[in-house]
C-alpha atoms as a PDB file:
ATOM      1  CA  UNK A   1     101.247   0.451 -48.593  1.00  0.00           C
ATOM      2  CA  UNK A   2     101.296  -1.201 -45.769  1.00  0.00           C
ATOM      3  CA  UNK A   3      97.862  -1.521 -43.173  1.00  0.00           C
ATOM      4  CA  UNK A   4      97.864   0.856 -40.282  1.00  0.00           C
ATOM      5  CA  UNK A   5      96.960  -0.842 -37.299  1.00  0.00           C
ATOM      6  CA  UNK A   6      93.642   0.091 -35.860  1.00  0.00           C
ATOM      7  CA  UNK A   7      93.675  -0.009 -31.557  1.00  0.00           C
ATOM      8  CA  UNK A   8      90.537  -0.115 -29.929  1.00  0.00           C
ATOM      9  CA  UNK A   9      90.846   2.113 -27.077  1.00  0.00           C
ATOM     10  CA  UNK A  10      88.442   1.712 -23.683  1.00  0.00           C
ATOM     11  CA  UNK A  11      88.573   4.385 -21.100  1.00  0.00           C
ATOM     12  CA  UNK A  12      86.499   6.476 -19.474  1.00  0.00           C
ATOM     13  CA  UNK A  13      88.677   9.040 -17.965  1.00  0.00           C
ATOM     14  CA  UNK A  14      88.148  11.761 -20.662  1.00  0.00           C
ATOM     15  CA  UNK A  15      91.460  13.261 -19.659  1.00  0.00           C
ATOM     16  CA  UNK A  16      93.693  10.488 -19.736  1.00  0.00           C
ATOM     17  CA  UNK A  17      91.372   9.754 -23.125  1.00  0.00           C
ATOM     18  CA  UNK A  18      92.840  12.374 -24.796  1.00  0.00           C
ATOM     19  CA  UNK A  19      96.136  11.860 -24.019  1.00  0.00           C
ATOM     20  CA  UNK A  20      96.301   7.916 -24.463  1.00  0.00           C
ATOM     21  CA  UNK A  21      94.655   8.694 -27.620  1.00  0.00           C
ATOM     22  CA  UNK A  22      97.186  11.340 -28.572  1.00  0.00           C
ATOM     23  CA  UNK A  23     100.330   9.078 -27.908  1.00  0.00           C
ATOM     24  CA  UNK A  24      98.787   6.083 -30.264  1.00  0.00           C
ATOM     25  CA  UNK A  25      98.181   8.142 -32.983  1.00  0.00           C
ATOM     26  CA  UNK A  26     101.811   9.902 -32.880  1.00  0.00           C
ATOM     27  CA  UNK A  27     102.776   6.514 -32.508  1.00  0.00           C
ATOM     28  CA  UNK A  28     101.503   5.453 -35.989  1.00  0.00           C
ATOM     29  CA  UNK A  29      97.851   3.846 -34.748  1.00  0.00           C
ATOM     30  CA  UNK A  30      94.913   4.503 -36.036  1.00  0.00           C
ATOM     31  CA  UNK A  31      92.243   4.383 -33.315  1.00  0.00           C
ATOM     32  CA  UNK A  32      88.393   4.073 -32.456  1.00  0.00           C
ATOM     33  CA  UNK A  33      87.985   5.245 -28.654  1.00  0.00           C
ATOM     34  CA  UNK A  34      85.038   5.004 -27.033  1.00  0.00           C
ATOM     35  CA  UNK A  35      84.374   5.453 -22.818  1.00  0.00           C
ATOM     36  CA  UNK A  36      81.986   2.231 -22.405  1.00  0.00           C
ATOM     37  CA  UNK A  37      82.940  -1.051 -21.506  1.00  0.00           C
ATOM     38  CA  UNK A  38      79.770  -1.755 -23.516  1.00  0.00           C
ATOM     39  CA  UNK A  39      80.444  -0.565 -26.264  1.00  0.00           C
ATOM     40  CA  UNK A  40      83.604  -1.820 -26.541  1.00  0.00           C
ATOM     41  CA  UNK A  41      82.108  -5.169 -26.934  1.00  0.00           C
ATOM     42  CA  UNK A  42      79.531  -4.119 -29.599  1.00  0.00           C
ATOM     43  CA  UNK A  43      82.100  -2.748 -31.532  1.00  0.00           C
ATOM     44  CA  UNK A  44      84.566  -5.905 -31.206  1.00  0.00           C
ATOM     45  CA  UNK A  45      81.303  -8.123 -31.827  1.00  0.00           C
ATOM     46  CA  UNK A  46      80.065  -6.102 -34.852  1.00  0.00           C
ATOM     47  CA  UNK A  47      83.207  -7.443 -37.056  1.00  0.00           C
ATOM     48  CA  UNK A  48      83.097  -4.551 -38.841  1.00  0.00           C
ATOM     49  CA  UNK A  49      86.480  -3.091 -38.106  1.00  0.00           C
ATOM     50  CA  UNK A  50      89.378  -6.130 -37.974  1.00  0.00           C
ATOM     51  CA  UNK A  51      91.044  -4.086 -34.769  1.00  0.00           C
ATOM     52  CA  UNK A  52      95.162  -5.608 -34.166  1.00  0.00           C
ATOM     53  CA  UNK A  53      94.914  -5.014 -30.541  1.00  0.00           C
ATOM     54  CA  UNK A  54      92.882  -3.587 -27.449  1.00  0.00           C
ATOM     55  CA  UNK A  55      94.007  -0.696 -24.668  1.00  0.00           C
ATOM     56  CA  UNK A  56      91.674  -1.024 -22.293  1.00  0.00           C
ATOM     57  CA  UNK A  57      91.345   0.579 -18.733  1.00  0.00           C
ATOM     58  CA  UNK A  58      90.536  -1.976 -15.892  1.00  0.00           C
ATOM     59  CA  UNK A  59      87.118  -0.004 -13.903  1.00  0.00           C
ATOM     60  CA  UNK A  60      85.287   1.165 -16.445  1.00  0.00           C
ATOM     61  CA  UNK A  61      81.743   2.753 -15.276  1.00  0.00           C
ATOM     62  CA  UNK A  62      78.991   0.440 -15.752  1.00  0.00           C
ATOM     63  CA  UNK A  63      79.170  -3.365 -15.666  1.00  0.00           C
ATOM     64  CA  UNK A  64      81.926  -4.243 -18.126  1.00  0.00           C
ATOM     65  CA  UNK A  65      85.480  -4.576 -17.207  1.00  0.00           C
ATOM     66  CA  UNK A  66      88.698  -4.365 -19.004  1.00  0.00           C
ATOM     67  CA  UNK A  67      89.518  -7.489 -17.719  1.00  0.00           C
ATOM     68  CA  UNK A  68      85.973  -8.723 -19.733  1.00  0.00           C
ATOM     69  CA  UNK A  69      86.284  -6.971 -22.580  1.00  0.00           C
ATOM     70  CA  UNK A  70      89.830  -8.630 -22.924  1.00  0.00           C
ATOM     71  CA  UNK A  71      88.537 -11.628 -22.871  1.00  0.00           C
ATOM     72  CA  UNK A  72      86.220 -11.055 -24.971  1.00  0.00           C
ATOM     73  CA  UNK A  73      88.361  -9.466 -27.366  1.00  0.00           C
ATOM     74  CA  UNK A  74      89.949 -12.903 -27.351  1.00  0.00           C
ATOM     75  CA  UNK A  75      87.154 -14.946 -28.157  1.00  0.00           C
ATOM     76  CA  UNK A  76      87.142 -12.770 -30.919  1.00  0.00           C
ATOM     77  CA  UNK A  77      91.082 -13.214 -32.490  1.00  0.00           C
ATOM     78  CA  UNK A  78      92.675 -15.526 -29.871  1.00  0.00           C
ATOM     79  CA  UNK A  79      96.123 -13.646 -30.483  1.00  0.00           C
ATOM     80  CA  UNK A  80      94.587  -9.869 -30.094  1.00  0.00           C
ATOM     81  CA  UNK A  81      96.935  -7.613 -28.264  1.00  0.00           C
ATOM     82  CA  UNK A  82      95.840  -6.562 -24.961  1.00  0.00           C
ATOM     83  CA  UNK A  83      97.440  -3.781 -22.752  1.00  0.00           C
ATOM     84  CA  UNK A  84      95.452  -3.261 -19.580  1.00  0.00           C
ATOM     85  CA  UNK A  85      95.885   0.522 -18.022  1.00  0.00           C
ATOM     86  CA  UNK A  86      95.008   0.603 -14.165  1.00  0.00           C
ATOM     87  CA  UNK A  87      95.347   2.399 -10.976  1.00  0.00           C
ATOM     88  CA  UNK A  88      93.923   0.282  -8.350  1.00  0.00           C
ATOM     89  CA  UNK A  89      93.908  -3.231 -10.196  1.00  0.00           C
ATOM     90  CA  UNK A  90      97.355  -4.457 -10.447  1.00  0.00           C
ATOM     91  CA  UNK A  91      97.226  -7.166  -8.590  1.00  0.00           C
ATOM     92  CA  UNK A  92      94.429  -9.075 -10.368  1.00  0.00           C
ATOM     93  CA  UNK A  93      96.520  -9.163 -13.563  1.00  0.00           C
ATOM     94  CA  UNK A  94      97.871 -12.490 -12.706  1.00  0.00           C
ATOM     95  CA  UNK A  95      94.448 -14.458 -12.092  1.00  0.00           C
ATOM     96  CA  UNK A  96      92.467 -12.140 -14.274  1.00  0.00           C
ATOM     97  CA  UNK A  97      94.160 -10.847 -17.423  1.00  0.00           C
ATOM     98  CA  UNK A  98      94.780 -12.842 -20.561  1.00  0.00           C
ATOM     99  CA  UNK A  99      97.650 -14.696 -21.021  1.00  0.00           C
ATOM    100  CA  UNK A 100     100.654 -12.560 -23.029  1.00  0.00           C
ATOM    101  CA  UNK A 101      99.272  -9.039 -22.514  1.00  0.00           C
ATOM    102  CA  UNK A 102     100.737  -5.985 -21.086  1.00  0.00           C
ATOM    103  CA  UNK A 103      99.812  -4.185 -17.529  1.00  0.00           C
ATOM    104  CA  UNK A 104     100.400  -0.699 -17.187  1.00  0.00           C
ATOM    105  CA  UNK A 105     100.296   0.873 -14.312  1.00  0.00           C
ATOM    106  CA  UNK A 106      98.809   4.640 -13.832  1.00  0.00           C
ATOM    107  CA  UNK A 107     100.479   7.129 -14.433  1.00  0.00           C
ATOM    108  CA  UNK A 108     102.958   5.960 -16.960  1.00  0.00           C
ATOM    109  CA  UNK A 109     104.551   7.685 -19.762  1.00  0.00           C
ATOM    110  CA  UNK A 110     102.676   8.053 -23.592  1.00  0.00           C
ATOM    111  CA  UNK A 111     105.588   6.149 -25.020  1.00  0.00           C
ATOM    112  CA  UNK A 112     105.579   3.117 -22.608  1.00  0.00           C
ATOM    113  CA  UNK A 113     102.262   2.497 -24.181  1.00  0.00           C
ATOM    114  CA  UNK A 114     102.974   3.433 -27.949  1.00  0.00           C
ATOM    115  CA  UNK A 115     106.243   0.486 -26.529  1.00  0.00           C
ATOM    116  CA  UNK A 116     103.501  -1.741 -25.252  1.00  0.00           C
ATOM    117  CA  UNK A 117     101.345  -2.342 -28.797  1.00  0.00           C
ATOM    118  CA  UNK A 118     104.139  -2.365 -30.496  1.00  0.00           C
ATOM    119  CA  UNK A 119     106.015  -4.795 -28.946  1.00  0.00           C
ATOM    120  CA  UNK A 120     103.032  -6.913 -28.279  1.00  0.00           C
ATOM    121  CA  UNK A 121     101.916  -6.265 -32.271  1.00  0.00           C
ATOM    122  CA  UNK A 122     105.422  -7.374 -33.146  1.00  0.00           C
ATOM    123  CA  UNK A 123     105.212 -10.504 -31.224  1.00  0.00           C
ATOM    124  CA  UNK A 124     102.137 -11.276 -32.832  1.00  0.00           C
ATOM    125  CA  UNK A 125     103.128 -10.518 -36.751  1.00  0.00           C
ATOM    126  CA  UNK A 126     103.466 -14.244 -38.195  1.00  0.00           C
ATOM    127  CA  UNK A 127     106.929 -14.391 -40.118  1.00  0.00           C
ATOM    128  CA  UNK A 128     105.826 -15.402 -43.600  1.00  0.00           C
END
């Protein structure tokens, strides 16, 4: 049996939460959601859970970014996934966001980002 991927979701918008979370786990994810950029990074540094790729929102409350926890995330497992969610912060993709991630721009469908992990999982997946 094969391994379910496990997304690490970031966003603070309960709402949008809920329905992000939703779409992921129709989509075949397993997921660990949590609201703070903060935490985000505990979780990622803990090394407890291998996660196969990050959704993250861009403004987070608090101090921590998306566009930090992404990089983070890639300190972490160079070739992590990333698909960055945003309202307001499209245009810092290019100079901020990590190289081969995904930008989605709010509102969007639930399947363009179920389309986003996988294709960006996909990408990833080594062909031994």
């Amino acid at each position: 049996m094969p391994d379910v991927p496990i997304v690490l979701l970031v966003e603070d918008d309960e709402p949008l939460q809920d329905i992000v979370h939703d779409a992921l786990e129709e989509g075949g994810f397993d997921l660990l959601t949590t609201a703070s950029g903060d935490e985000a990074m505990t979780l990622l540094r803990s090394g407890v859970v291998k996660y196969s790729a990050l959704v993250t929102d861009i403004n987070l409350k608090g101090g921590t970014s998306g566009w930090g926890i992404a990089r983070q995330a890639r300190e972490i497992d160079p070739t992590m996934p990333v698909v960055y969610m945003t309202g307001a912060a499209a245009d810092e993709w290019s100079s901020q966001g990590v190289p081969n991630s995904i930008l989605l721009q709010k509102p969007f469908a639930p399947a363009q980002l179920v389309t986003a992990v996988a294709q960006l999982l996909n990408k990833g997946s080594p062909a031994t």
